[in-house]
N, C-alpha and C. Protein backbone atom coordinates (compact mmCIF):
# COMPACT_ATOMS: atom_id res chain seq x y z
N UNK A 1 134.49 107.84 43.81
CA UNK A 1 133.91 107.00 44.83
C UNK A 1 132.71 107.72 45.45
N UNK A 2 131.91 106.87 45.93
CA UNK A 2 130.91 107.66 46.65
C UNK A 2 130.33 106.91 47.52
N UNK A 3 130.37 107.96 48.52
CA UNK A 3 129.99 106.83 50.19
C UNK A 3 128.83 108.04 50.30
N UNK A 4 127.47 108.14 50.14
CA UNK A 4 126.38 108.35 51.38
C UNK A 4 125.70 107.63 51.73
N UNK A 5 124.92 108.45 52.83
CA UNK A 5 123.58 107.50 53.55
C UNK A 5 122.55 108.46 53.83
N UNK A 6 121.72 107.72 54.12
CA UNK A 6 120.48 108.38 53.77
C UNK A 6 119.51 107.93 54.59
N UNK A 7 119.29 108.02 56.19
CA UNK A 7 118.39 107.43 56.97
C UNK A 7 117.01 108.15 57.98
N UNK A 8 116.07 107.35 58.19
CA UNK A 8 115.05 108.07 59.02
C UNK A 8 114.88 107.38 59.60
N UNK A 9 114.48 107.55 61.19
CA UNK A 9 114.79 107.03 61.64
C UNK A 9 114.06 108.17 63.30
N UNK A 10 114.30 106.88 65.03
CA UNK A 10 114.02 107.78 66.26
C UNK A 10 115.40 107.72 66.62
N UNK A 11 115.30 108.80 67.32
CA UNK A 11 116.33 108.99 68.46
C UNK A 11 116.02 108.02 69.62
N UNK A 12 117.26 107.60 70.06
CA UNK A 12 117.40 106.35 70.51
C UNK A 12 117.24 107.08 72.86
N UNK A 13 118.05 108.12 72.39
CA UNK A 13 118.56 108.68 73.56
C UNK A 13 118.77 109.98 72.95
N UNK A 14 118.90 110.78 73.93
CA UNK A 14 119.48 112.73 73.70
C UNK A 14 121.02 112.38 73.25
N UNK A 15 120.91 113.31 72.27
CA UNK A 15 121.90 113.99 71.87
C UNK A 15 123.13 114.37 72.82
N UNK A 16 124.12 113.61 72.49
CA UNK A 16 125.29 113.69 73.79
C UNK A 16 126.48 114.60 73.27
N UNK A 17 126.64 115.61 73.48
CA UNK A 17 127.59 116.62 73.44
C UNK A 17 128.69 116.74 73.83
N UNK A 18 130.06 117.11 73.31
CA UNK A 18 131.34 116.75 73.59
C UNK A 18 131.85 117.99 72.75
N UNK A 19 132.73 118.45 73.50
CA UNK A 19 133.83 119.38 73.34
C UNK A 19 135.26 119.04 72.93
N UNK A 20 135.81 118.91 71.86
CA UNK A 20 137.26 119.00 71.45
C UNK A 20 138.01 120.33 72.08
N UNK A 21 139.57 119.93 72.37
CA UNK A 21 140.18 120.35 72.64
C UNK A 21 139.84 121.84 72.05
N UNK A 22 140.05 121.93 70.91
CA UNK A 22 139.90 123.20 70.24
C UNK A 22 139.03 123.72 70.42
N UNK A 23 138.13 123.09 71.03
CA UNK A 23 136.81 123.77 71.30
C UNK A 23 135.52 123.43 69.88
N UNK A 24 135.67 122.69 69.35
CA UNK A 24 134.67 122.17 68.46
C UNK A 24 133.90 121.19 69.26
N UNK A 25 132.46 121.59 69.03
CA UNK A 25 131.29 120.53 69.61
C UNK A 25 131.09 119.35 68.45
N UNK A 26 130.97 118.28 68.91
CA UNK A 26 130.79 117.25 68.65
C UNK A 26 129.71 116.90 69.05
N UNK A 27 128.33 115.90 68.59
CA UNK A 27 127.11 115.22 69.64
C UNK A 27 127.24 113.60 68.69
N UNK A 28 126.69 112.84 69.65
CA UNK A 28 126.83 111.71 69.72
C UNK A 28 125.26 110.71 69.30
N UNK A 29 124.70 110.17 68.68
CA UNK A 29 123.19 109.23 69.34
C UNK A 29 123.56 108.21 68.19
N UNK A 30 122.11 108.09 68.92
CA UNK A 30 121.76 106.42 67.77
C UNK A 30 120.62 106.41 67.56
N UNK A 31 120.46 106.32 66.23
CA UNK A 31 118.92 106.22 65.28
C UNK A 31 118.80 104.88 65.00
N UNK A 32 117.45 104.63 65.56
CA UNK A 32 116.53 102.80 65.46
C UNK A 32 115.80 102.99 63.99
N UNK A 33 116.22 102.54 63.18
CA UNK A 33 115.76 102.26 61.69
C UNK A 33 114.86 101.24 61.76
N UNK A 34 113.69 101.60 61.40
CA UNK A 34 112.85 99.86 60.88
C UNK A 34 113.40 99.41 59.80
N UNK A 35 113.74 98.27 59.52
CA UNK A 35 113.66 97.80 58.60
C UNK A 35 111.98 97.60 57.88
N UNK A 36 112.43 97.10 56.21
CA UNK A 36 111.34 97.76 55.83
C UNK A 36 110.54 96.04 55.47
N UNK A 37 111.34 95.41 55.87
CA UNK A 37 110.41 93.73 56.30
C UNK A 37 110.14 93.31 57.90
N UNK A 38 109.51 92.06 57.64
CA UNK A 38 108.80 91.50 59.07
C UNK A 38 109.57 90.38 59.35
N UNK A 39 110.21 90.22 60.48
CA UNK A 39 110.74 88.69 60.20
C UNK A 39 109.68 87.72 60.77
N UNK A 40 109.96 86.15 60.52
CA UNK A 40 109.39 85.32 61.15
C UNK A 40 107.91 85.36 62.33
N UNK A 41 108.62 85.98 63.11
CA UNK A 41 107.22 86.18 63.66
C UNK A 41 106.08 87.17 63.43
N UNK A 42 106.27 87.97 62.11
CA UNK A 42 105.56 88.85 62.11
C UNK A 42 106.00 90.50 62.95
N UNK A 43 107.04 90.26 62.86
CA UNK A 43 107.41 91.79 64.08
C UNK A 43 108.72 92.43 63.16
N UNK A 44 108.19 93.66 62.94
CA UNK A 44 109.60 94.51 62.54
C UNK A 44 110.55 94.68 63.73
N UNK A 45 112.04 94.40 63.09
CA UNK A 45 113.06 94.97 63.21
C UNK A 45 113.53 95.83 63.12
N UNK A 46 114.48 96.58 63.72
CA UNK A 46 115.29 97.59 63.89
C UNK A 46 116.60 97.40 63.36
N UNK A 47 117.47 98.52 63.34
CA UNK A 47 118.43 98.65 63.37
C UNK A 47 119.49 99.44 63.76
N UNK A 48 120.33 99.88 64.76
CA UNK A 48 120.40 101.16 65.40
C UNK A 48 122.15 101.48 65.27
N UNK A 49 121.92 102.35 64.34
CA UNK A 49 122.62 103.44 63.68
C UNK A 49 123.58 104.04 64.79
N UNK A 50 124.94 104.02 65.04
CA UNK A 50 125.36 105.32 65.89
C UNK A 50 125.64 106.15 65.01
N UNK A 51 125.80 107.60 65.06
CA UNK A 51 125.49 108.76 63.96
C UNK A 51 126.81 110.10 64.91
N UNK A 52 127.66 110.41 64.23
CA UNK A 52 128.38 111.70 64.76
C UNK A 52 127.42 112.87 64.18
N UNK A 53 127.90 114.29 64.75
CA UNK A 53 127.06 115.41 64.23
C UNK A 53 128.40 115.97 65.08
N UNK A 54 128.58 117.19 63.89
CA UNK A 54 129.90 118.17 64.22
C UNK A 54 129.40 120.06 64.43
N UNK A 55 129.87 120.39 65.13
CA UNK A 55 129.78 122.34 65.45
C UNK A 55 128.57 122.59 65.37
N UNK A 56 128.10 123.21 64.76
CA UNK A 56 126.87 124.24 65.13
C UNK A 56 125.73 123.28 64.66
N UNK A 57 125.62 122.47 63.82
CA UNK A 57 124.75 121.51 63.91
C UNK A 57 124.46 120.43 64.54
N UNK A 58 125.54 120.40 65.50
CA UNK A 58 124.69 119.51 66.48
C UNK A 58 124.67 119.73 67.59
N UNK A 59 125.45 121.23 68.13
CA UNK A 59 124.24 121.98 68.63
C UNK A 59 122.74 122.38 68.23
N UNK A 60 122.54 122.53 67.22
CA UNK A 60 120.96 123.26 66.63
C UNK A 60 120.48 121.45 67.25
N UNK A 61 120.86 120.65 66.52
CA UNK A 61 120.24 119.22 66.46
C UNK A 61 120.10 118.65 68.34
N UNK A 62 120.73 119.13 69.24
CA UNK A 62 120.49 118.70 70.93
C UNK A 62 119.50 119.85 70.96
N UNK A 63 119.36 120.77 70.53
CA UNK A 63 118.58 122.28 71.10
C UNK A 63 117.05 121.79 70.56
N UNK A 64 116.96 120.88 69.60
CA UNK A 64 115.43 121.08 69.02
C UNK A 64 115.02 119.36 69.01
N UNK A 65 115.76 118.51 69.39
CA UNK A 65 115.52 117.01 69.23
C UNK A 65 115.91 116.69 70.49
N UNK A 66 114.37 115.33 71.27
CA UNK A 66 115.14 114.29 72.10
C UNK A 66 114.66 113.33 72.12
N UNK A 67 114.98 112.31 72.88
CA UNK A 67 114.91 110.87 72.90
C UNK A 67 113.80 110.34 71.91
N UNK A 68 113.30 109.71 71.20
CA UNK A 68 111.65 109.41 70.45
C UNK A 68 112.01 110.24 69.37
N UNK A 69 112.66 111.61 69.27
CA UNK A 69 112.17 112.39 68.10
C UNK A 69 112.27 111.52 66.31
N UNK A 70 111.85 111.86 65.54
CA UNK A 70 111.58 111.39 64.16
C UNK A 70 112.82 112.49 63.51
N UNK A 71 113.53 112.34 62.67
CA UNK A 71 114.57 112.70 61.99
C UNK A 71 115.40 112.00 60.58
N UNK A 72 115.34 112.67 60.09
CA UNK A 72 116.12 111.97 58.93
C UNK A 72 117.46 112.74 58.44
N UNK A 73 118.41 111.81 58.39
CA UNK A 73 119.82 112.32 58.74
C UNK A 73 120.51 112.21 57.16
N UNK A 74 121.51 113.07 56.70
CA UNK A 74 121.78 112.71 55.49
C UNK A 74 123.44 112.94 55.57
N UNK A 75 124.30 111.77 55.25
CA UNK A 75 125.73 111.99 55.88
C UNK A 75 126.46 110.54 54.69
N UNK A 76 127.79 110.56 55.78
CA UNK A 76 128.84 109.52 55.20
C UNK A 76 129.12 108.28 55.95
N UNK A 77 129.24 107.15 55.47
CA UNK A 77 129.68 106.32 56.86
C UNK A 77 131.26 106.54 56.64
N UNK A 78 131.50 105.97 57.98
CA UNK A 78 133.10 106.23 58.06
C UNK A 78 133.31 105.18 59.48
N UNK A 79 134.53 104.72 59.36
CA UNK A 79 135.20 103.58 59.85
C UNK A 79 136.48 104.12 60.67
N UNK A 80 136.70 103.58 61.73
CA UNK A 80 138.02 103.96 62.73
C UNK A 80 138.27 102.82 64.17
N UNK A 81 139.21 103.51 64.36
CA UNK A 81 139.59 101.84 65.36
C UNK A 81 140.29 102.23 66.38
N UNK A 82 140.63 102.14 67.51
CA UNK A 82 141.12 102.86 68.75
C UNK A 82 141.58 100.70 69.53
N UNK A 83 142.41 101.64 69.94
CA UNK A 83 142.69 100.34 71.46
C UNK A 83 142.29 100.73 72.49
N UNK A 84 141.43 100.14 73.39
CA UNK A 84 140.40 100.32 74.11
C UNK A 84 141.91 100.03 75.94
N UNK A 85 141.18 100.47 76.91
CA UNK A 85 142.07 99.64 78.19
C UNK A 85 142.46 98.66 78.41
N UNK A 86 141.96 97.76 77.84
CA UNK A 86 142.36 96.33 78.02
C UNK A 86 142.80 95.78 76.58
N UNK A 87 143.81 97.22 76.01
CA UNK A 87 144.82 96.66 75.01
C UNK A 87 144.17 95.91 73.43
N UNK A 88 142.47 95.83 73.33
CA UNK A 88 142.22 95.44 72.31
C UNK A 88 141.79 96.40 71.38
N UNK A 89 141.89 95.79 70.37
CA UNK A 89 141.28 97.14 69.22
C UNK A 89 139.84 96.46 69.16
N UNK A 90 139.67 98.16 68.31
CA UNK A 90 137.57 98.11 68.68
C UNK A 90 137.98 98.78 67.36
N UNK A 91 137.23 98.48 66.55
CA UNK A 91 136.41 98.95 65.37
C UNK A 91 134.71 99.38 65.37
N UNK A 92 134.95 101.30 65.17
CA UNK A 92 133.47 101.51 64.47
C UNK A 92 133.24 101.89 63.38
N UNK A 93 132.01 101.56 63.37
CA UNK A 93 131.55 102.26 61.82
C UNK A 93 130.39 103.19 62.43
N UNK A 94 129.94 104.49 61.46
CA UNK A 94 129.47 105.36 62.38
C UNK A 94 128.77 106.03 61.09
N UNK A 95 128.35 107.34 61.34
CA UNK A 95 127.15 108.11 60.13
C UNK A 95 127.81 109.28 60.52
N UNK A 96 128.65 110.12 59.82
CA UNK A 96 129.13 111.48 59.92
C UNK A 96 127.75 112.16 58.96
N UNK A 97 126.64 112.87 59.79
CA UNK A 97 125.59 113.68 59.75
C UNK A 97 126.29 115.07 58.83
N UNK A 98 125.36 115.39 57.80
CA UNK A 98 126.20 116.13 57.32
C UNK A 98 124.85 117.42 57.28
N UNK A 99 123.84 116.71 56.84
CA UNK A 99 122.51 117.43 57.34
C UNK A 99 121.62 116.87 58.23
N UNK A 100 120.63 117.30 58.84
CA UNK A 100 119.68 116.39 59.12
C UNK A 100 118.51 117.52 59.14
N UNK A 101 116.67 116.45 59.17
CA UNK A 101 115.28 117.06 58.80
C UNK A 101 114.65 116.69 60.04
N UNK A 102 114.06 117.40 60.71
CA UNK A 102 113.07 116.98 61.57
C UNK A 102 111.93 116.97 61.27
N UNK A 103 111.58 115.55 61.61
CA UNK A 103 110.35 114.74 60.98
C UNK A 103 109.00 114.90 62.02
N UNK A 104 109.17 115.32 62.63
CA UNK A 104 107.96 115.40 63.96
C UNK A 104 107.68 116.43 63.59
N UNK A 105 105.75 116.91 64.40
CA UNK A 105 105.39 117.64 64.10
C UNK A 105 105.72 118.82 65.55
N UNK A 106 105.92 119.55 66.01
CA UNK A 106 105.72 120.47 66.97
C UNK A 106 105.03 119.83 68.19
N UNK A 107 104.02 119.44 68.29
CA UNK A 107 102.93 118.83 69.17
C UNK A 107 103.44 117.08 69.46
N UNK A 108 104.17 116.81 68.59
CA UNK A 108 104.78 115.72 68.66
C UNK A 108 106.01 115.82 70.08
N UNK A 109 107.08 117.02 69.37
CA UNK A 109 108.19 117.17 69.69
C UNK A 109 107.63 117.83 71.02
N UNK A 110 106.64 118.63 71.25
CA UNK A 110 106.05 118.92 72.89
C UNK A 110 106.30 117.94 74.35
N UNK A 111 105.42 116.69 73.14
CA UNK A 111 105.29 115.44 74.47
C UNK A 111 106.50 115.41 74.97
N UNK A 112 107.38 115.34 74.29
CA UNK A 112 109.10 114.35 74.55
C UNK A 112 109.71 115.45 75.11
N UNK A 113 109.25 116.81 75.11
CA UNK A 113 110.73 117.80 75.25
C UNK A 113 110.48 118.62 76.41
N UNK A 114 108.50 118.65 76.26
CA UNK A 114 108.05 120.00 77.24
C UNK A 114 108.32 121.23 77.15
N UNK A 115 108.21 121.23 75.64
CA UNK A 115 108.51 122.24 74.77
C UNK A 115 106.78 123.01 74.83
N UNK A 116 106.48 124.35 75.72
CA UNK A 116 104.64 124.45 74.65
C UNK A 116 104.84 124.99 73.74
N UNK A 117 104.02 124.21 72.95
CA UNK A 117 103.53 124.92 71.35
C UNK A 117 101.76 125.42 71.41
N UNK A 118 101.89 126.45 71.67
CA UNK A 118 100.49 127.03 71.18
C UNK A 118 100.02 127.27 69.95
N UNK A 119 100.57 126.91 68.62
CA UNK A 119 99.63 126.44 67.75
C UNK A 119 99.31 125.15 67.48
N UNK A 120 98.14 124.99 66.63
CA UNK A 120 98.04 123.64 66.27
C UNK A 120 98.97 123.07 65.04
N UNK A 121 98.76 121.74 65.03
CA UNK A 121 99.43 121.04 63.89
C UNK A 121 98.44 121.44 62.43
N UNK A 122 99.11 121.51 61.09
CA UNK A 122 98.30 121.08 59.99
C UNK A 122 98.21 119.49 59.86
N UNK A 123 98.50 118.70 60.47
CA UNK A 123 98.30 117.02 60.56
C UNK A 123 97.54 117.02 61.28
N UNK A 124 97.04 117.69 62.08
CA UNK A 124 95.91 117.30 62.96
C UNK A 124 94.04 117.48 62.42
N UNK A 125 93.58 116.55 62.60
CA UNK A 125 91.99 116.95 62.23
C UNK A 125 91.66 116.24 60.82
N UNK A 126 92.61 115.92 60.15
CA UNK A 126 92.37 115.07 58.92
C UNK A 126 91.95 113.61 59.12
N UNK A 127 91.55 113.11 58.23
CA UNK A 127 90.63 111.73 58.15
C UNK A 127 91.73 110.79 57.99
N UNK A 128 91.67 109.57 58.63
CA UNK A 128 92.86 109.06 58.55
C UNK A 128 92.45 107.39 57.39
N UNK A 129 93.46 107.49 56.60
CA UNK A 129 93.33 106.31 55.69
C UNK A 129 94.08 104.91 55.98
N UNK A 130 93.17 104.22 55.63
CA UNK A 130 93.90 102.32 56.00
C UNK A 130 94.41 102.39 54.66
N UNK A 131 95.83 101.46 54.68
CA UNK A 131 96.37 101.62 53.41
C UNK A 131 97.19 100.12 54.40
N UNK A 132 96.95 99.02 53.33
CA UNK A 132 97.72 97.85 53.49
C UNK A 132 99.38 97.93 53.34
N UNK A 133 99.99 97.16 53.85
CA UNK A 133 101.36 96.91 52.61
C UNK A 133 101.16 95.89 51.19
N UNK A 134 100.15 95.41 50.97
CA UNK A 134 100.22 95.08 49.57
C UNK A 134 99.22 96.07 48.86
N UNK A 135 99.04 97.37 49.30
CA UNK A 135 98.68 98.36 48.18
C UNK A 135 99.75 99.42 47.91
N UNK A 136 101.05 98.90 48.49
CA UNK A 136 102.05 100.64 48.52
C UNK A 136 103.03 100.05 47.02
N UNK A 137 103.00 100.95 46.67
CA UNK A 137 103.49 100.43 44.97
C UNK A 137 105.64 100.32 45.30
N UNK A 138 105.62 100.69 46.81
CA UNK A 138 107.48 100.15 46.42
C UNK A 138 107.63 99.19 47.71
């Protein structure tokens, strides 16, 4: 069998951190996916991902990512169901993060974090190209 996923995607909100009993960190978010069509009116859609991240990676992943950041996450989905206070069951489906890439550049990740970066970007200063969607070959 084989369950992955494979998404890129913003951070929706910071990285929400949680402690197990045992003391294992847990973090929590949700990645807004474009979809890769327009509907009806001409306006992309989203789609927003909730995503687990377990121990030392998602600590590293709250320490260097927030809200806006660009990321691409590479994991499992996985399914579970709890009875909520008012006695009903809730079903999620979720993205157990198994790696993830940060997609921003430094100067990017500055604005959002107030992080300084005193060097520059290599994306910065280049000529920028118009490229339609009926010239991208997928």
């Amino acid at each position: 069998m084989i369950n992955t996923t494979v998404l890129t995607g913003r951070l929706t909100r910071d990285v929400e951190l949680r402690y197990t009993q045992k003391g294992d960190t847990n973090g929590t978010f949700t990645l807004a996916v474009d979809r890769r069509f327009k509907n009806a009116n001409g306006d992309r859609e989203a789609d927003f991902v909730n995503c687990v991240i377990w121990r030392k990676s998602a600590e590293n992943l709250a320490n260097f990512v927030g809200k806006g950041s660009l990321i691409g996450v590479e994991g499992r989905l996985q399914t579970r169901n709890y009875e909520n206070k008012q006695g009903q069951r809730v079903f999620v489906t979720e993205v157990v993060v198994e790696n993830f890439t940060l997609l921003d550049t430094r100067a990017d990740s500055s604005n959002r974090t107030g992080y300084q970066n005193n060097q520059s970007s290599p994306f910065s200063g280049g000529d920028q190209i118009d490229v339609s969607e009926e010239e991208l070959p997928f």
